[in-house]
Protein backbone atom coordinates (compact mmCIF):
# COMPACT_ATOMS: atom_id res chain seq x y z
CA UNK A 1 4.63 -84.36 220.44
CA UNK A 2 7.75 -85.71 221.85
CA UNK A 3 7.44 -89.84 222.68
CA UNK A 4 10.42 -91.46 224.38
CA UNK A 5 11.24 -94.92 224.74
CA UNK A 6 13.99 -96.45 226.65
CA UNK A 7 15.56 -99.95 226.56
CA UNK A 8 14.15 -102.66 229.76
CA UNK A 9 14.42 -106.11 229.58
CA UNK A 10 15.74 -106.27 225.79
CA UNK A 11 12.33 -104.65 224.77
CA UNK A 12 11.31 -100.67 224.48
CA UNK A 13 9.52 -98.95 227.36
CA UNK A 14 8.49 -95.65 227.38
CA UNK A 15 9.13 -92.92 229.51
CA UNK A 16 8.14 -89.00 230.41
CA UNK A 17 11.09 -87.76 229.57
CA UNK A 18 14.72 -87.63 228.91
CA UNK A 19 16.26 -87.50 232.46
CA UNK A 20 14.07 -90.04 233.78
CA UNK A 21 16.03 -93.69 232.63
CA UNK A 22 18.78 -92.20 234.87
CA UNK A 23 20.08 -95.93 234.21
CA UNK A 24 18.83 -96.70 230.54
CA UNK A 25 19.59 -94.56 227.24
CA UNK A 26 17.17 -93.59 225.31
CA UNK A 27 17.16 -96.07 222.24
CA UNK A 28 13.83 -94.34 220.61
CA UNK A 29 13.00 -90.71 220.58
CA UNK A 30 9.67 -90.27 218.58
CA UNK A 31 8.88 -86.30 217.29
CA UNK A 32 5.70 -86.09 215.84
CA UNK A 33 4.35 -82.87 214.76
CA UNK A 34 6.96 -81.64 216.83
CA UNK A 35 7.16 -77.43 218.60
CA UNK A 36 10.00 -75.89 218.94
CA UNK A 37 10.70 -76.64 222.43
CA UNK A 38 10.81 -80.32 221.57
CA UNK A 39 13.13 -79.86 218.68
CA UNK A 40 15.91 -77.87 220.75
CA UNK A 41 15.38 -80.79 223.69
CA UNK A 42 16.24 -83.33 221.57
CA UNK A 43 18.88 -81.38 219.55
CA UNK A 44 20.42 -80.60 223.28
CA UNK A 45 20.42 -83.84 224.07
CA UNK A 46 22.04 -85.83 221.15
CA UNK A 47 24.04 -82.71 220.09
CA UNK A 48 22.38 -82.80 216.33
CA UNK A 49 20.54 -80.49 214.55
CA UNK A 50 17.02 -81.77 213.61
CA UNK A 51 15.89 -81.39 209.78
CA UNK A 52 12.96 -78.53 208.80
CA UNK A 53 9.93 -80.01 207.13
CA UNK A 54 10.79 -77.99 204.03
CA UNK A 55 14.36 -79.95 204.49
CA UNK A 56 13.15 -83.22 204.21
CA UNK A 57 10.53 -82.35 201.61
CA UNK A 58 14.20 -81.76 199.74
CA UNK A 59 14.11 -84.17 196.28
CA UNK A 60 17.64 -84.30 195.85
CA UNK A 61 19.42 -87.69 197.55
CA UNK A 62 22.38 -85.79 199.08
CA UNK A 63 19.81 -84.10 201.20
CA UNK A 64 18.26 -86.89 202.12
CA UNK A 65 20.89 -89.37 202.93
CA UNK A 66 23.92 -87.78 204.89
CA UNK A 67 26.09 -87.84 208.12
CA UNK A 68 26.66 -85.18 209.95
CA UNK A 69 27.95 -84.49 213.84
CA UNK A 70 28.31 -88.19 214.10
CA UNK A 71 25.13 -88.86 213.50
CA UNK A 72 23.60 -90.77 210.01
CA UNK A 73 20.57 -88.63 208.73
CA UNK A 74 18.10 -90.51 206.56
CA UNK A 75 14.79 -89.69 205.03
CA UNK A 76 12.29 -91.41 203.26
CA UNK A 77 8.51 -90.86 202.00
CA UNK A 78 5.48 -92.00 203.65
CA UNK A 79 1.97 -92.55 202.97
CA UNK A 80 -0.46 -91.83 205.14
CA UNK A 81 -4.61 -92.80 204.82
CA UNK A 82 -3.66 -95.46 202.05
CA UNK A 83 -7.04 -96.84 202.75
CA UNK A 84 -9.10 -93.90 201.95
CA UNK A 85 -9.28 -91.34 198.80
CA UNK A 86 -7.49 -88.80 200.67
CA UNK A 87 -3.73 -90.16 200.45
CA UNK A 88 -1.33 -87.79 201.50
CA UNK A 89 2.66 -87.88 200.68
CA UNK A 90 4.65 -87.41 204.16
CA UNK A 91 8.42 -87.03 204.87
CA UNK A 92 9.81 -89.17 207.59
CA UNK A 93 13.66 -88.56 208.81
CA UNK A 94 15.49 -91.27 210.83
CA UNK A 95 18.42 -90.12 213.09
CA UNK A 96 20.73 -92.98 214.33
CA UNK A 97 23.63 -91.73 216.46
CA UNK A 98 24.63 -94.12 218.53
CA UNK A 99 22.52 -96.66 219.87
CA UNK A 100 19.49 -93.78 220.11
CA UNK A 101 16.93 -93.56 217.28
CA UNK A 102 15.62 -90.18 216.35
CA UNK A 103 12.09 -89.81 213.94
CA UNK A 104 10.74 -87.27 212.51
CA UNK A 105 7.52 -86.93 211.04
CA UNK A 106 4.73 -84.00 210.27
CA UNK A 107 1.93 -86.92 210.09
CA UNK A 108 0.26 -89.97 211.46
CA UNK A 109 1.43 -92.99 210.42
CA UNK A 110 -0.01 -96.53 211.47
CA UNK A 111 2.37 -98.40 210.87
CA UNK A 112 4.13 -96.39 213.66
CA UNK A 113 1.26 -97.31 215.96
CA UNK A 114 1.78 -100.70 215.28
CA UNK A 115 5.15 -101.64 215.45
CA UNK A 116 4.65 -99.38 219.31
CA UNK A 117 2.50 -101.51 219.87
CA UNK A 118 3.65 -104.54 219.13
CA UNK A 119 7.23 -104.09 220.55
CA UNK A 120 5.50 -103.32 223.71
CA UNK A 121 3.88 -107.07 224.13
CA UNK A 122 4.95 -109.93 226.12
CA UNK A 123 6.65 -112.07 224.39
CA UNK A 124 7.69 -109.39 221.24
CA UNK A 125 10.85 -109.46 219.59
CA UNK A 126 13.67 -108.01 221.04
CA UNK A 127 14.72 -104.20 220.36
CA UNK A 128 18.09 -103.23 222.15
CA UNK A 129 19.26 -100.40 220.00
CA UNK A 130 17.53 -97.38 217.99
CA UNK A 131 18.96 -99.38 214.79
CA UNK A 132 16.58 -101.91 215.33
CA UNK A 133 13.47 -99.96 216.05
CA UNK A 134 14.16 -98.58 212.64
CA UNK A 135 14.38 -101.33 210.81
CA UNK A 136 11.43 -102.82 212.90
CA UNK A 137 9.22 -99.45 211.77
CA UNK A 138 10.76 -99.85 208.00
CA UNK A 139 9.33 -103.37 208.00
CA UNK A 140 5.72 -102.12 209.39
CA UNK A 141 5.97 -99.43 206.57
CA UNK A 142 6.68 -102.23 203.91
CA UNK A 143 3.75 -104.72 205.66
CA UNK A 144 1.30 -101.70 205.40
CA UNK A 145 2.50 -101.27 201.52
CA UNK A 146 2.08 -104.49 200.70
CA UNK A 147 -1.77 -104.61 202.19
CA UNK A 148 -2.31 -101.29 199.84
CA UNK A 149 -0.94 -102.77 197.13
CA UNK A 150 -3.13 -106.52 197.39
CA UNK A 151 -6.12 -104.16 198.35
CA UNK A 152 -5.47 -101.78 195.05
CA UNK A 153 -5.01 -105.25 192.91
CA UNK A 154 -8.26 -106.25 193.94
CA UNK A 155 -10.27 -103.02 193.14
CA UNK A 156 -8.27 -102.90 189.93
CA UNK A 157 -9.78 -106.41 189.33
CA UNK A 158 -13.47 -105.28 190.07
CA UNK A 159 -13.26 -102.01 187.75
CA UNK A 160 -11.83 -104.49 184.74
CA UNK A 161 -15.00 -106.16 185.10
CA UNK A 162 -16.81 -103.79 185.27
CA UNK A 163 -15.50 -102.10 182.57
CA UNK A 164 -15.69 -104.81 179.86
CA UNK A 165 -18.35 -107.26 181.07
CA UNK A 166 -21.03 -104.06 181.07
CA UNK A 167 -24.22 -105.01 180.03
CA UNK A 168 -26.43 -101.66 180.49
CA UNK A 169 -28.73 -101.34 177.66
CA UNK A 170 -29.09 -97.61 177.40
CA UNK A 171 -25.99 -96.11 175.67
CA UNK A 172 -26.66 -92.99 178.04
CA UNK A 173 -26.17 -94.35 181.08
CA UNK A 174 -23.04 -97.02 179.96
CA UNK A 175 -21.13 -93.96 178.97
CA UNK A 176 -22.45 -92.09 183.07
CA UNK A 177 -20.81 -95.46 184.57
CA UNK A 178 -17.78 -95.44 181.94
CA UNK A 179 -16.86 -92.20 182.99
CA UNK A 180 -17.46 -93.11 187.02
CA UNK A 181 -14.95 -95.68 186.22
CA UNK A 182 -12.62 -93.15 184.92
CA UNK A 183 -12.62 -91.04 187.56
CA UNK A 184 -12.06 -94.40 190.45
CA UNK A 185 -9.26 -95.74 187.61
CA UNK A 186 -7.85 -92.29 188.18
CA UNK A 187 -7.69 -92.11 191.84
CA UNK A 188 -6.19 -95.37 191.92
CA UNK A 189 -3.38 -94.64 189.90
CA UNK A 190 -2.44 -91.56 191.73
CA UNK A 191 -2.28 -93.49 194.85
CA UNK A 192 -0.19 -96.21 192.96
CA UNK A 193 2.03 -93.20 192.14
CA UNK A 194 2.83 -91.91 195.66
CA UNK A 195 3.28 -95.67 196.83
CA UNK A 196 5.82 -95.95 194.19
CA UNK A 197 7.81 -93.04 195.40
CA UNK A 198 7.76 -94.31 198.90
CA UNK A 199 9.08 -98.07 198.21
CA UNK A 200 11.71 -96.16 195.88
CA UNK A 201 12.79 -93.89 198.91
CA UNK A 202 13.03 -96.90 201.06
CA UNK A 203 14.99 -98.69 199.09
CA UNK A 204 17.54 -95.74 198.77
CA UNK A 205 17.66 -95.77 202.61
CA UNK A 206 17.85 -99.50 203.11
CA UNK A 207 20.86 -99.16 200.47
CA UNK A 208 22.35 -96.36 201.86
CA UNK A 209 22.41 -97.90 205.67
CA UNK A 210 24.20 -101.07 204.30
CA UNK A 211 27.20 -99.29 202.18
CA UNK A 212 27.58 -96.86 205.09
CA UNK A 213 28.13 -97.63 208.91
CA UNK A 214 25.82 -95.69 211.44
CA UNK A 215 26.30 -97.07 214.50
CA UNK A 216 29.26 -97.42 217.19
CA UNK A 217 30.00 -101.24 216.19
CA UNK A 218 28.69 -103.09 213.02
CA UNK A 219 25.37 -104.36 212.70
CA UNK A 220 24.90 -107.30 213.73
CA UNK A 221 24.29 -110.56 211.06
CA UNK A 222 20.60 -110.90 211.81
CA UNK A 223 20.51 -107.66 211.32
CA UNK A 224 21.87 -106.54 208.01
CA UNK A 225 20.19 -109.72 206.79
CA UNK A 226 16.93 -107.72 207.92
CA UNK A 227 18.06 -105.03 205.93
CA UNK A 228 18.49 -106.55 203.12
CA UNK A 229 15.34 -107.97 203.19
CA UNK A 230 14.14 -104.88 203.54
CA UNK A 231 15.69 -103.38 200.66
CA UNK A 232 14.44 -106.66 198.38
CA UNK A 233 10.88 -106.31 199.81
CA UNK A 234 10.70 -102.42 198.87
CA UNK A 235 11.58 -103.41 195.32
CA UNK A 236 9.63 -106.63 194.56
CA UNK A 237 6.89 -104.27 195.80
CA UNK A 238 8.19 -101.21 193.49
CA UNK A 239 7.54 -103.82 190.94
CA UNK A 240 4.54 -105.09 191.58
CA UNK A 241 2.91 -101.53 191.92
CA UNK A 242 4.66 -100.49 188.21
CA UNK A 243 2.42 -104.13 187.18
CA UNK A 244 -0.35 -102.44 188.71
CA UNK A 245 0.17 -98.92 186.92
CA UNK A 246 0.61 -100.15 183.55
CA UNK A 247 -2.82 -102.38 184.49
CA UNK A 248 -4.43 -99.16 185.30
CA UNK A 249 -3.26 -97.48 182.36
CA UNK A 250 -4.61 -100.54 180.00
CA UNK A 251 -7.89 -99.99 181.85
CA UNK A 252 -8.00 -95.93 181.38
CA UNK A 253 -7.26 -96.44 177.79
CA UNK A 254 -9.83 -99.20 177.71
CA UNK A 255 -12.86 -97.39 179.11
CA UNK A 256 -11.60 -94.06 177.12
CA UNK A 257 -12.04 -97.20 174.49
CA UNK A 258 -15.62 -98.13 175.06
CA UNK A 259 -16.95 -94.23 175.72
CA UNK A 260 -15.25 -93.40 172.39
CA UNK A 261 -17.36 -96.15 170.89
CA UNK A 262 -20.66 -95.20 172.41
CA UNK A 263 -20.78 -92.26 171.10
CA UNK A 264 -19.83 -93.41 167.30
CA UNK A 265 -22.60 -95.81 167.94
CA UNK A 266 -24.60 -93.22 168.89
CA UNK A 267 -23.76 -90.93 166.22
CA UNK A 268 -24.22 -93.93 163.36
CA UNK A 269 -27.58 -93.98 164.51
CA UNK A 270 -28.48 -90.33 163.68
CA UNK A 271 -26.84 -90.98 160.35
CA UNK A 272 -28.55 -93.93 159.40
CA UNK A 273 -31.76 -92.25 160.46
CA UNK A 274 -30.63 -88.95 158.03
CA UNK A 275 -30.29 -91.10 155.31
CA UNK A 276 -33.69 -93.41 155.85
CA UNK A 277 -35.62 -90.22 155.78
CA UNK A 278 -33.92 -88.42 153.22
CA UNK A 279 -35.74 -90.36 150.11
CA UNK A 280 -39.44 -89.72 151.94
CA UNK A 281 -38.57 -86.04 152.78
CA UNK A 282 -37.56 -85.79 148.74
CA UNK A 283 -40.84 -87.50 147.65
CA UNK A 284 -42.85 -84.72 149.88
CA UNK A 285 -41.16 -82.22 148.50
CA UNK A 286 -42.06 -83.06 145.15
CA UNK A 287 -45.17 -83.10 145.80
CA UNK A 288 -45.41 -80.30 147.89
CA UNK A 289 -44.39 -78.11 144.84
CA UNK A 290 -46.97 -75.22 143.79
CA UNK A 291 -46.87 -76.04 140.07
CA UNK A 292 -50.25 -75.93 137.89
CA UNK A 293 -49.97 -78.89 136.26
CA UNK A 294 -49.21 -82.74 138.49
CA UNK A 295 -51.13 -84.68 137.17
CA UNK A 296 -50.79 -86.88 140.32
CA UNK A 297 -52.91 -83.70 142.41
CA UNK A 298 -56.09 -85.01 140.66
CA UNK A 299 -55.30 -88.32 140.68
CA UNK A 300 -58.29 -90.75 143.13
CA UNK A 301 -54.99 -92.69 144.23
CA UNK A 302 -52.34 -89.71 144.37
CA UNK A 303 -52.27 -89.59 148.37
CA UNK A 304 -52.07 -93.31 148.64
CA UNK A 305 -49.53 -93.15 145.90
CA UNK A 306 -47.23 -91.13 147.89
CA UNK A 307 -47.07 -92.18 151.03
CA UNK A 308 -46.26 -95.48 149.75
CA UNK A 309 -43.86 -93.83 147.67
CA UNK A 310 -41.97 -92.05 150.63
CA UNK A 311 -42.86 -95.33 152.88
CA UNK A 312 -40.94 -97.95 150.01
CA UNK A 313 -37.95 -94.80 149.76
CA UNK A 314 -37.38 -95.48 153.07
CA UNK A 315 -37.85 -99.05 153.46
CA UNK A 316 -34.90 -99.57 150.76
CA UNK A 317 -32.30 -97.83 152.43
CA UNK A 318 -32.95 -99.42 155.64
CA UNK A 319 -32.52 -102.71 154.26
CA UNK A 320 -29.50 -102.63 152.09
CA UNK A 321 -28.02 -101.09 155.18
CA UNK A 322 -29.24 -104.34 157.08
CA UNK A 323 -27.73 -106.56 154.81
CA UNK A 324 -24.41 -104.81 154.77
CA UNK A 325 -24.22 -105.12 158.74
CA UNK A 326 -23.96 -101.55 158.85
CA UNK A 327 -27.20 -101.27 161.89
């Protein structure tokens, strides 16, 4: 899908298609999911060649930050469906040549949805060149970021207290909700992990379109101050989410902790309950031998005799391991 937007009024407008602001340039031009058609349009009309996925899934930096054909190529990493379990990791390429932005991106992204839409209201801030829809669409990126991040904080807080103010009686079912915990701790760690790689990539780019000039004449004052703001918001974030992560990791180890614990609780138990029933089972046997002469076998008391016997063998163990604090 190829979305165009044109400059009217100091604000974006959009438009069917690239011949149509016979007066205007285009400032934004907006692939998403794009065919090849679209592609070879907008590589036809800017005289640029537009990145494969598989090139902007590229890891190293030189493949992601370049110029080339007059134009400044920069990629960075998105997250998409931060609010639900199914995160996904998503390159998206910015293409400034002149005043005309160029994205690319192989997935929705809301903060693209809202920046659109806000830059479209009465009364919005002003967008004259592609350079500042892109910093406008960095800074919805980095608002959307910082919502996942105070959202993730918060759940973090809820599974801490969870895990340590627990108060389920049955040892069984404490360990079923331990390891529930686990398994939310561990999905909210990966997603901490791909949010971390995206503020990192943005801060590359915000670094990378300070030191080098893209456009036709320097950016303007407001403008690289914006940038820099950018860059400083991407790593206060980066920061906050490595907080976060370590949290996380206290928590995992924590609950791994507690489950660990259960089940030497639960195996204590069995020992104890070896031992207390050790002395009786030794008594019985005695007793149970097939030798002519026990003189307790004809004895009026010998049955009372030893089940006290085996009763007072087990009552002794229990207690000495009550006094030691051993149950």
């Amino acid at each position: 899908m190829l979305r165009i937007y044109s400059g009217q009024n100091g604000h974006l407008a959009p438009v069917e298609n690239l011949q149509q602001p016979q007066d205007r340039v285009a400032l934004w031009l907006d692939l998403l999911n794009p065919t090849g058609d679209e592609v070879k349009q907008v590589e036809a009309h800017l005289g640029v060649n537009i990145p494969t996925r598989d090139e902007m899934a590229e890891i190293e930096l030189s493949d992601r930050l370049y110029r080339e054909d007059g134009a400044a190529f920069m990629t960075m990493t998105a997250v998409t469906n931060m609010e639900t379990e199914d995160a996904v990791k998503v390159p998206v390429s910015f293409i400034l040549k002149g005043k005309t932005l160029v994205t690319v991106r192989h997935g929705d992204s809301k903060p693209f949805a809202t920046y659109t839409a806000r830059v479209q209201r009465e009364g919005a801030e002003p967008c004259t060149s592609g350079e500042m829809a892109m910093v406008g669409l960095i800074e919805a990126i980095i608002d959307r970021t910082a919502d996942a991040l105070e959202r993730i904080g918060d759940e973090v807080d809820a599974i801490s207290q969870e895990v340590f103010r627990n108060k389920s009686k049955s040892a069984t079912k404490k360990t079923r909700d331990l390891q529930s915990l686990i398994e939310q701790i561990g999905r909210k760690g990966d997603l901490l992990t791909k949010i971390r790689e995206s503020l990192v990539s943005i801060a590359r780019l915000a670094a990378y379109h300070s030191a080098v000039e893209t456009g036709p004449v320097k950016s303007g004052k407001e403008l690289r101050q914006r940038i820099r703001l950018v860059q400083r918001d991407a790593t206060s974030l980066g920061d906050h989410a490595i907080f976060l992560s370590g949290k996380i990791t206290f928590l995992l180890d924590a609950t791994l902790g507690l489950i660990n614990l259960e089940q030497s609780q639960i195996i204590k138990i069995f020992s104890v309950a070896a031992v207390v029933f050790l002395p009786p089972t030794l008594v019985a046997s005695i007793y149970g031998m097939n030798f002519d002469y026990m003189p307790e076998l004809h004895w009026l008391l010998g049955y009372p005799w030893a089940l006290g016997l085996m009763v007072l063998s087990a009552l002794l163990p229990f207690v000495y391991f009550k006094r030691r604090g051993w149950l």
